[in-house]
C-alpha atoms as a PDB file:
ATOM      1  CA  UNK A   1     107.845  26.980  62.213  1.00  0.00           C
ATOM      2  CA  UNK A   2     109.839  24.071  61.685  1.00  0.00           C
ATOM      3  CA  UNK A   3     110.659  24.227  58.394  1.00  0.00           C
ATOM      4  CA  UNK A   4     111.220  28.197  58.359  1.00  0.00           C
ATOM      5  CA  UNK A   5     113.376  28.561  61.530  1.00  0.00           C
ATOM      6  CA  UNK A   6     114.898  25.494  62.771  1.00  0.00           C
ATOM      7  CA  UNK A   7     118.419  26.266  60.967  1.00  0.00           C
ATOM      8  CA  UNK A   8     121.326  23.660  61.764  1.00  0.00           C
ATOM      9  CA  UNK A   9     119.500  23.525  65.392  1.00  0.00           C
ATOM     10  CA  UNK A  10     117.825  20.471  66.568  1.00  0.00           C
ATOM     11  CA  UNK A  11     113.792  20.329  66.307  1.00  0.00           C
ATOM     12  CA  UNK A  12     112.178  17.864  68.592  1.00  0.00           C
ATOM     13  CA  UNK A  13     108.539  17.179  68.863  1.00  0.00           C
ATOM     14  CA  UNK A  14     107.286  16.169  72.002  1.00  0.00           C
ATOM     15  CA  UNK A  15     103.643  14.295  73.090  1.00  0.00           C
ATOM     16  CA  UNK A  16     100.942  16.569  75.233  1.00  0.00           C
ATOM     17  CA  UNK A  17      97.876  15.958  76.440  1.00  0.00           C
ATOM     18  CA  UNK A  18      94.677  17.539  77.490  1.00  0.00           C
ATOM     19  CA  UNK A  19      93.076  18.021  80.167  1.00  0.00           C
ATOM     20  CA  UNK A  20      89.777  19.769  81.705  1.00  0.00           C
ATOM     21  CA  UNK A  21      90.045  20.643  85.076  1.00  0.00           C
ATOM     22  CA  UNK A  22      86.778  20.027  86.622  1.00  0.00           C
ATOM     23  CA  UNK A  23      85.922  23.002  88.793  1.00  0.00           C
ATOM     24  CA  UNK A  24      83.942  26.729  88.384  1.00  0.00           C
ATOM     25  CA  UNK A  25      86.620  28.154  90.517  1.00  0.00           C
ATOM     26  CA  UNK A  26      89.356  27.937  88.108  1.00  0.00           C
ATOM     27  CA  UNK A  27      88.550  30.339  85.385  1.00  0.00           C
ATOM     28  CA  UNK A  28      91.618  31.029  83.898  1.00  0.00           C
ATOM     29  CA  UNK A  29      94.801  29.215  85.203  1.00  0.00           C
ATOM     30  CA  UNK A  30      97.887  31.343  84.905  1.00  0.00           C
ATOM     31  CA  UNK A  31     100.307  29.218  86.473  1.00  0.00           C
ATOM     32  CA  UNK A  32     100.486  24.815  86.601  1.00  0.00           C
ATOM     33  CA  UNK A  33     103.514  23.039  88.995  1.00  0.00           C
ATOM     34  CA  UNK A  34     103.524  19.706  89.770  1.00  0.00           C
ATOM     35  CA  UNK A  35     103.624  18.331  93.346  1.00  0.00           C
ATOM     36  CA  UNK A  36     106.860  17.694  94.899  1.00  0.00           C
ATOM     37  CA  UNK A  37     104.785  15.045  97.215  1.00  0.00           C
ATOM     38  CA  UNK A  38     101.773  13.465  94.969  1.00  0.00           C
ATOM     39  CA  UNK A  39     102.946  12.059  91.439  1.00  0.00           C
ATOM     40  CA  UNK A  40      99.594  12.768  90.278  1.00  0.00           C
ATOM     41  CA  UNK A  41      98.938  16.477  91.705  1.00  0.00           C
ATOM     42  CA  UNK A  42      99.497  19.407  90.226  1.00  0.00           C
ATOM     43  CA  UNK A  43      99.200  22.799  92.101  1.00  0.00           C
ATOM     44  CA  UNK A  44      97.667  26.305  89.802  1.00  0.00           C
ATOM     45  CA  UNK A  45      96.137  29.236  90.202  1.00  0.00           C
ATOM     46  CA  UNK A  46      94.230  31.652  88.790  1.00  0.00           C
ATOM     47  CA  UNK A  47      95.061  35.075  86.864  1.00  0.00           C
ATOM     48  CA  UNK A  48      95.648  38.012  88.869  1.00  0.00           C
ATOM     49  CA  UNK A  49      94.277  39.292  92.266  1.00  0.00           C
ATOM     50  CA  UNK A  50      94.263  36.118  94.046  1.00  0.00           C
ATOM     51  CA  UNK A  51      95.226  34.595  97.178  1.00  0.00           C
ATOM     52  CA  UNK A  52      94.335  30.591  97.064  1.00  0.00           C
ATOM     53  CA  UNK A  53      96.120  28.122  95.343  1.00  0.00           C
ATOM     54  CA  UNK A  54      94.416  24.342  93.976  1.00  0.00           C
ATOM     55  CA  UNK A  55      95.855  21.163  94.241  1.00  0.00           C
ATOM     56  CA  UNK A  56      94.494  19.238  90.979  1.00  0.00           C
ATOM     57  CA  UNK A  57      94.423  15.640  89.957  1.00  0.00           C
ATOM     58  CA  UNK A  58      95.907  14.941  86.589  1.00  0.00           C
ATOM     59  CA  UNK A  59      97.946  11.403  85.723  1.00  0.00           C
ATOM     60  CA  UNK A  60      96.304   8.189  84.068  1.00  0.00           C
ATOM     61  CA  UNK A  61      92.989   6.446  84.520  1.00  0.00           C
ATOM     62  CA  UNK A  62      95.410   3.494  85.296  1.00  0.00           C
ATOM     63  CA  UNK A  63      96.573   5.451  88.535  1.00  0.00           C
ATOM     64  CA  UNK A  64      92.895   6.170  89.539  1.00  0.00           C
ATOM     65  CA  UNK A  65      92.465   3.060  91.438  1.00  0.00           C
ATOM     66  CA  UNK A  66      94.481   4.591  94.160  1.00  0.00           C
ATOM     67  CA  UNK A  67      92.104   6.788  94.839  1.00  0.00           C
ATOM     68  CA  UNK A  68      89.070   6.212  97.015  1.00  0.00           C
ATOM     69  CA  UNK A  69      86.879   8.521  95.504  1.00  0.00           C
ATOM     70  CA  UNK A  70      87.471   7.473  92.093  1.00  0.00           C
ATOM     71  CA  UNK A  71      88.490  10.741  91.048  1.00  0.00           C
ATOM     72  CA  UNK A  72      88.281  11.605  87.901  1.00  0.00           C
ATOM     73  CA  UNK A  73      91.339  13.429  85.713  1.00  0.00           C
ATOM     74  CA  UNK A  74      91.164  16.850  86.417  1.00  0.00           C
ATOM     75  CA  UNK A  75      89.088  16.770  89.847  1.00  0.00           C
ATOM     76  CA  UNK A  76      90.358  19.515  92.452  1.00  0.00           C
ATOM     77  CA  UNK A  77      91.746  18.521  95.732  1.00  0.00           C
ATOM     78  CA  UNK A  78      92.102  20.958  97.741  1.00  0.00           C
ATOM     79  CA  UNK A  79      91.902  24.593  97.806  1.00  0.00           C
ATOM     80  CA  UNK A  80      95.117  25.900 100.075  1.00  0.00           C
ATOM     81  CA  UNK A  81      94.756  29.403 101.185  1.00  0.00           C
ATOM     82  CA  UNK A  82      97.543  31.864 101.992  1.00  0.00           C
ATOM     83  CA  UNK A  83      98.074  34.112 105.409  1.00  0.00           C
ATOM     84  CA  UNK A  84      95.859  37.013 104.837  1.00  0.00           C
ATOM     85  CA  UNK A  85      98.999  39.120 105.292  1.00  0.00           C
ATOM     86  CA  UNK A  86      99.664  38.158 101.366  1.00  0.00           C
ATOM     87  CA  UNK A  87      98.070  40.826  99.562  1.00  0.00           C
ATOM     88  CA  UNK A  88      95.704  40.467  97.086  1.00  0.00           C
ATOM     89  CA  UNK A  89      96.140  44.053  95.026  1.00  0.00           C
ATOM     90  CA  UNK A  90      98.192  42.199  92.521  1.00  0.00           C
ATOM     91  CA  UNK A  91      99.059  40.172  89.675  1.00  0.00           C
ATOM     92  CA  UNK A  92      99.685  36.347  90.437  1.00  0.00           C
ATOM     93  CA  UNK A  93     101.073  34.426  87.505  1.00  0.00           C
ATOM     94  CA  UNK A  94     103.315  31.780  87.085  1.00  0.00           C
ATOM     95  CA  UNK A  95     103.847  28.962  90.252  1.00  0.00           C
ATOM     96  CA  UNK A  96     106.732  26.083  90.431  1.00  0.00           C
ATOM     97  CA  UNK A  97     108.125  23.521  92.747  1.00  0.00           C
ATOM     98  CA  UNK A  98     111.421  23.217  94.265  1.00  0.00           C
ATOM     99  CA  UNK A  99     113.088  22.712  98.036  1.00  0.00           C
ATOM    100  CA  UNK A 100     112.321  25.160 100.505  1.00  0.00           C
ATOM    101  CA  UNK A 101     115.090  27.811 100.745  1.00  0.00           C
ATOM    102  CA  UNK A 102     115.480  27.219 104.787  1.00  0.00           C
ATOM    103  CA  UNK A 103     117.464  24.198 104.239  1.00  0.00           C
ATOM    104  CA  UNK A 104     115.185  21.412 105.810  1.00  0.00           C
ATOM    105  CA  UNK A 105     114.566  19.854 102.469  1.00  0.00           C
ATOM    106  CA  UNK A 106     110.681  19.827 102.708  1.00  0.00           C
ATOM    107  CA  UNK A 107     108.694  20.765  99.501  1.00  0.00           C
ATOM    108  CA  UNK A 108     107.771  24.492  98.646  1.00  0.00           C
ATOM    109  CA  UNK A 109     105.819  26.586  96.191  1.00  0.00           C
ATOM    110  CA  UNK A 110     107.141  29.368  94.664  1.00  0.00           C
ATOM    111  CA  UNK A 111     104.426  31.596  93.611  1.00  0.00           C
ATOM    112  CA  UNK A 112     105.166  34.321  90.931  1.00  0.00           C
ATOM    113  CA  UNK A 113     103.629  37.987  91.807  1.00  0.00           C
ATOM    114  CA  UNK A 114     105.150  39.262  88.825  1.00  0.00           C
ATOM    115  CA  UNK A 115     102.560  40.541  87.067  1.00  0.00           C
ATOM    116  CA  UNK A 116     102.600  44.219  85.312  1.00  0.00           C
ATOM    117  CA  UNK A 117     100.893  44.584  82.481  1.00  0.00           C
ATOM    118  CA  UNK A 118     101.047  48.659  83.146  1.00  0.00           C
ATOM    119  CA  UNK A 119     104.630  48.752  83.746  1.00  0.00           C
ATOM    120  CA  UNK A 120     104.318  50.984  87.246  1.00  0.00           C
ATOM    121  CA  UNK A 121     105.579  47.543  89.904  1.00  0.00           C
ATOM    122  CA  UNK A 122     109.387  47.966  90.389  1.00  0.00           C
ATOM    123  CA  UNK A 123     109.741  45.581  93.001  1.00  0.00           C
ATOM    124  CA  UNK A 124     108.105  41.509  91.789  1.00  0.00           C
ATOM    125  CA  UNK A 125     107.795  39.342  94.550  1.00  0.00           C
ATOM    126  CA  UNK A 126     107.341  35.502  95.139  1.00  0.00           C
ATOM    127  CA  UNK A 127     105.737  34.160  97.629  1.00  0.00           C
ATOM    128  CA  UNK A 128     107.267  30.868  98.950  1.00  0.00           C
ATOM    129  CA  UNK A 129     104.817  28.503 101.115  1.00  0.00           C
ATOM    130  CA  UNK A 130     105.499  24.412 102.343  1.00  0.00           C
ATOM    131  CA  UNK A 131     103.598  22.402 100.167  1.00  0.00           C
ATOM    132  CA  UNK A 132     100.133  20.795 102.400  1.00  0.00           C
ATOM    133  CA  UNK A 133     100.362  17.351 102.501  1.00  0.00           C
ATOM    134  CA  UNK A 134      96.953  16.250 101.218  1.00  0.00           C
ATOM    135  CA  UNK A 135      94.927  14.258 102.504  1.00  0.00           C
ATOM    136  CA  UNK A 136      93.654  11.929  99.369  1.00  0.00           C
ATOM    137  CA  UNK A 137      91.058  10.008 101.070  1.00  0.00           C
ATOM    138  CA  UNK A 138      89.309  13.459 102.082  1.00  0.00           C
ATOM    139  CA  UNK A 139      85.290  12.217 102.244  1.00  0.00           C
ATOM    140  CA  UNK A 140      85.215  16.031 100.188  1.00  0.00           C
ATOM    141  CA  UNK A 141      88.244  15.594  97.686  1.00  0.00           C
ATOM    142  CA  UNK A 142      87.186  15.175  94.270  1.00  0.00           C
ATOM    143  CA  UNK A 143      83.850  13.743  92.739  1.00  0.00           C
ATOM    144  CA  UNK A 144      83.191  17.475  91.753  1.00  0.00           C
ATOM    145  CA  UNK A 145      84.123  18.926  95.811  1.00  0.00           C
ATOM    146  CA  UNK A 146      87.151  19.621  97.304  1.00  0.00           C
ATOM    147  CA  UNK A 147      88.148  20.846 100.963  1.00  0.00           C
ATOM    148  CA  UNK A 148      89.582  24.068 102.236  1.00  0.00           C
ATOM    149  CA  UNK A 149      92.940  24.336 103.697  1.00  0.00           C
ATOM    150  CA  UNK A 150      94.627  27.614 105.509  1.00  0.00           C
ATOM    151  CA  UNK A 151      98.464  27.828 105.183  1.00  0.00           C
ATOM    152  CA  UNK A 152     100.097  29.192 108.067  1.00  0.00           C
ATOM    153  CA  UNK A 153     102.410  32.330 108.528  1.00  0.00           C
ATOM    154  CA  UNK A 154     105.352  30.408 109.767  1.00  0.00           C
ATOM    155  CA  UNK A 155     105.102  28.658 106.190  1.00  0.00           C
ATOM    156  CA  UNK A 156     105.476  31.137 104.068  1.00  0.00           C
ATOM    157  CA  UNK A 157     108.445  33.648 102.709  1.00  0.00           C
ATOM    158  CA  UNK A 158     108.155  36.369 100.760  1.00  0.00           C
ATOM    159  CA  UNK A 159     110.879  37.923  98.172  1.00  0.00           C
ATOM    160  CA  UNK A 160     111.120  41.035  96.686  1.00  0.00           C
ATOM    161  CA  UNK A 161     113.590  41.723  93.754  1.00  0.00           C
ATOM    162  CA  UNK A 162     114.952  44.825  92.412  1.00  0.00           C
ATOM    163  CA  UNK A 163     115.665  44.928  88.384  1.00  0.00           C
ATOM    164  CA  UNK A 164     119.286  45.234  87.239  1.00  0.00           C
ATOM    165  CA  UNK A 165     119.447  45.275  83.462  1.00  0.00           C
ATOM    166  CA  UNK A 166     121.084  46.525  80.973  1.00  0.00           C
ATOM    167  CA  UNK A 167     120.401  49.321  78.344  1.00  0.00           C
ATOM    168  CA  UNK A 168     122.598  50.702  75.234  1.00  0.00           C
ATOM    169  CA  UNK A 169     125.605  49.159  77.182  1.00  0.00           C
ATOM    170  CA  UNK A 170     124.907  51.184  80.418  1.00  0.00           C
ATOM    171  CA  UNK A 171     123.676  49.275  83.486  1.00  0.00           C
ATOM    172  CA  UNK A 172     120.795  50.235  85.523  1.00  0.00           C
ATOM    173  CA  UNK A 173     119.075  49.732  88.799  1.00  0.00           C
ATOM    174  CA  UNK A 174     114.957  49.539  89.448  1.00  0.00           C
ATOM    175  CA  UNK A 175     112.900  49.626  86.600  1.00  0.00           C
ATOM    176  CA  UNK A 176     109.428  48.265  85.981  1.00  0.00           C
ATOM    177  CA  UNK A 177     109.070  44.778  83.436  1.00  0.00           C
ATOM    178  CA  UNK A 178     106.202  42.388  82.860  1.00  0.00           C
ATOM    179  CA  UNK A 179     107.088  39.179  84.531  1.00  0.00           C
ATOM    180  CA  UNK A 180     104.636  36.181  83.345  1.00  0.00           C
ATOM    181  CA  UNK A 181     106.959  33.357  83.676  1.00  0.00           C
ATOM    182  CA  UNK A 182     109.307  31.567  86.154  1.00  0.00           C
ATOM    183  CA  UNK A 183     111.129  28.753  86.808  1.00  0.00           C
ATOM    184  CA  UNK A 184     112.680  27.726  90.347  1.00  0.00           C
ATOM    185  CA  UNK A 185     116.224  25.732  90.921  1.00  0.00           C
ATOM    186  CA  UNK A 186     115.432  22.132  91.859  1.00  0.00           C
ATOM    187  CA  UNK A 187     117.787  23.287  95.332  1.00  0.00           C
ATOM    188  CA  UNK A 188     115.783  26.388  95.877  1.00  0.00           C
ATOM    189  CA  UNK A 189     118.681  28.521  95.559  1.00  0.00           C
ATOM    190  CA  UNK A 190     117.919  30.367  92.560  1.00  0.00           C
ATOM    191  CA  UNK A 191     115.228  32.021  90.338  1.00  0.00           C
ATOM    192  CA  UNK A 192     114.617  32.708  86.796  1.00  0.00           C
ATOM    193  CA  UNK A 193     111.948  35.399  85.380  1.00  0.00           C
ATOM    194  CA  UNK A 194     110.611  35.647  81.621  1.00  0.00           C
ATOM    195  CA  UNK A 195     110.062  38.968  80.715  1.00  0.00           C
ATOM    196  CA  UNK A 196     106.757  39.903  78.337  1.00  0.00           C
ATOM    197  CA  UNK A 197     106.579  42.547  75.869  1.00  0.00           C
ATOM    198  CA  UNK A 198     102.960  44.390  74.915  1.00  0.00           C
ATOM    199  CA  UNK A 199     101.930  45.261  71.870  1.00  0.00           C
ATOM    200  CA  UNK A 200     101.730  48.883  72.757  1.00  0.00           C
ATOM    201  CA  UNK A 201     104.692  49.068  74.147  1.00  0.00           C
ATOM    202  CA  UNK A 202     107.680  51.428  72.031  1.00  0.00           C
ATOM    203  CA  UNK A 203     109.841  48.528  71.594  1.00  0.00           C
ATOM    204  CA  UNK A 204     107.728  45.463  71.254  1.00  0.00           C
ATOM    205  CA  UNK A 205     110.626  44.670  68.597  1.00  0.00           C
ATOM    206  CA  UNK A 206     113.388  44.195  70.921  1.00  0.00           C
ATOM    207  CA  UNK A 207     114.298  40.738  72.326  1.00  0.00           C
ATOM    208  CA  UNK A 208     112.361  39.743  75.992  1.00  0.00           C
ATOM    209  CA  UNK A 209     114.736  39.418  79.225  1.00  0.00           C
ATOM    210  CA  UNK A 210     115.702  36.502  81.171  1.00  0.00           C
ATOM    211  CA  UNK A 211     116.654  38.027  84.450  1.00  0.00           C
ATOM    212  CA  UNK A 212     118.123  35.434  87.479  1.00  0.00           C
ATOM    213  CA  UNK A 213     118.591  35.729  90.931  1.00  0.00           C
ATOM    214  CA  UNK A 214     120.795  36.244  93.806  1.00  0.00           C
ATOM    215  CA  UNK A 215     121.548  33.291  95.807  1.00  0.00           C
ATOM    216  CA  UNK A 216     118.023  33.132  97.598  1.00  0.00           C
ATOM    217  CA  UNK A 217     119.361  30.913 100.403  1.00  0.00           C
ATOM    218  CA  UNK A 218     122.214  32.811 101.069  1.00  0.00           C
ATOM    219  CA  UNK A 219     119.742  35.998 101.174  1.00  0.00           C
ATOM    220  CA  UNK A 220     117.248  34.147 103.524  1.00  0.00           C
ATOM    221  CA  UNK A 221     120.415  33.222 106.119  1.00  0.00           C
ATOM    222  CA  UNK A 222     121.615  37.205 106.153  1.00  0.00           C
ATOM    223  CA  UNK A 223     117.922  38.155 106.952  1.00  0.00           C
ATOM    224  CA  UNK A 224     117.630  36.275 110.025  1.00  0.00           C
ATOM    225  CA  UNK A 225     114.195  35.650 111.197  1.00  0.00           C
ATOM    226  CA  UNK A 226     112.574  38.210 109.059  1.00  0.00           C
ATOM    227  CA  UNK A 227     110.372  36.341 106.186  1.00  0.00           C
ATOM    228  CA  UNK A 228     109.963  39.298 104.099  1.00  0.00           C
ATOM    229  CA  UNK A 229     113.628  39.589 102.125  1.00  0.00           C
ATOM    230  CA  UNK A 230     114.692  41.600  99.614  1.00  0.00           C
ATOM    231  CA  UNK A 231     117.139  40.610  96.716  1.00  0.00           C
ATOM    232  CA  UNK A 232     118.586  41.460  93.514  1.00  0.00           C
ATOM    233  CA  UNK A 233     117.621  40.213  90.004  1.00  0.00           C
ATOM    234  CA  UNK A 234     119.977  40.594  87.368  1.00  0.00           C
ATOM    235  CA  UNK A 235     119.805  40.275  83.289  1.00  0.00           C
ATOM    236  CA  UNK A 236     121.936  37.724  82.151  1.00  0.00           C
ATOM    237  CA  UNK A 237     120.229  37.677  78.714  1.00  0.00           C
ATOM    238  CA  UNK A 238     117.350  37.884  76.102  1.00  0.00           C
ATOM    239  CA  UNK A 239     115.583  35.863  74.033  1.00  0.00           C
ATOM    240  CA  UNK A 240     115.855  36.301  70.200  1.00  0.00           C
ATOM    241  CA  UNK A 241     112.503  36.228  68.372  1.00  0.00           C
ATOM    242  CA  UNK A 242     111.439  33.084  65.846  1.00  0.00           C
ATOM    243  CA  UNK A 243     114.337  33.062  63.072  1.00  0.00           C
ATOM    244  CA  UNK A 244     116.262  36.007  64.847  1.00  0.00           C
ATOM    245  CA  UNK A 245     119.942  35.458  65.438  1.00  0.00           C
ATOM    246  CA  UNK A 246     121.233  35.604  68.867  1.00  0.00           C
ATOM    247  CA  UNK A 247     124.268  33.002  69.716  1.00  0.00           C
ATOM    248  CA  UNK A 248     124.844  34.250  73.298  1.00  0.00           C
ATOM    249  CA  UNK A 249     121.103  33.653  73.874  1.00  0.00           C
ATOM    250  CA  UNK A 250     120.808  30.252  72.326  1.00  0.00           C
ATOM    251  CA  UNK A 251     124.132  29.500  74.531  1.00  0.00           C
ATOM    252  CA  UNK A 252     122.445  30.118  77.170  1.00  0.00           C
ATOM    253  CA  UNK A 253     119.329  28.089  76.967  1.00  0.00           C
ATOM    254  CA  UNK A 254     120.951  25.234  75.596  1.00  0.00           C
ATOM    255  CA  UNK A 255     122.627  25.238  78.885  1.00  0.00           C
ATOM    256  CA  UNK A 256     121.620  21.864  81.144  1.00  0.00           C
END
């Protein structure tokens, strides 16, 4: 709470608001990112096995005028699906924004696969796809429809990492961790993954992970024209429960 754990660090509020996204197919969004195109778009997804991503309408009833379908906040787009090479046996559950990692400066996706709720996945992977430009004025898009897009192959990337943490001062290789959160480098160049902790697991006391990538454009370059690439993901902290004191840890998030 504030009172109880803010210490001699600053507190700041900050303003939300709500929104309903309009639309049967989203039952439970794991993952939100705005648009690196629309101002008012935001891409999601839903909880695990999935292979579609939605382009929603959220902003101002000021900006709806822009619109020709009037749509209302919370309206889906688009539905964009990925190559049916992507495989759906899996656990989406986090997506962001940032530059492609190829260097041409267009838009991306980053789509966390990172789910592993059973601890048996060694190897996360994120999907990376161009962002669609949208077509607004759709005579489908919003007013309760939306239309179907298919992303294609030559879009997309995939990464798989390979764990290196540490563990009673020893370092180790592989291991399995519950990934639910990410965030991408505005560049594209990096990665950073939020480790979860269970309930049931042994050591649901002990501080979550941060773990953060190799260089991911430097990876992509050394692979050539393969579009499946594998890369290392390292601990470079953890984060200290409410009231627990960690300095290194607050270091590091406090960084800019």
């Amino acid at each position: 709470t504030r009172r109880g754990c803010a210490g001699d660090r600053d507190y700041h509020t900050f303003s939300t608001e709500s929104y309903k996204v309009r639309s049967g197919w989203i039952r439970e969004m794991s993952g939100l990112a705005r648009s690196g195109l629309e101002n008012d778009i935001f891409w999601g997804h839903n909880d695990g096995k999935v292979n579609s991503i939605f382009a929603v309408r959220l902003g101002t009833d000021e900006t709806r005028r822009n619109y020709a379908h009037r749509h209302q906040l919370g309206d889906v787009i688009t539905r964009a699906h990925l190559p049916s090479k992507v495989e759906r046996q899996t656990d989406w559950e986090d997506i962001d924004n940032g530059l492609c990692p190829d260097d041409t400066g267009r838009s991306c996706l980053w789509i966390a696969d990172t789910g592993d709720n059973s601890k048996r996945r060694n190897r996360p992977r994120i999907h990376v796809v161009v962002e669609p430009d949208l077509d607004m004025k759709h005579h489908s898009a919003g007013s309760g429809e939306f239309y179907d897009i298919h992303i294609c192959k030559e879009d997309l990337w995939t990464f798989q990492f390979e764990f290196e943490y540490e563990e009673d001062g020893a370092w180790i290789e592989g291991g399995s961790f519950d990934i639910e959160a990410m965030v991408v480098s505005p560049d594209g160049d990096k990665v950073w993954m939020f480790e979860k902790r269970q309930h049931w697991e042994k050591n649901i006391h002990g501080w979550p992970r941060v773990f953060e990538s190799d260089n991911i454009r430097e990876a992509l370059q050394d692979a050539g024209k393969d579009r499946f690439i594998q890369i290392k993901l390292r601990e470079i902290t953890k984060i200290p429960r409410a009231c627990e004191k960690a300095p290194e840890a607050w270091e590091w998030l406090s960084k800019p």
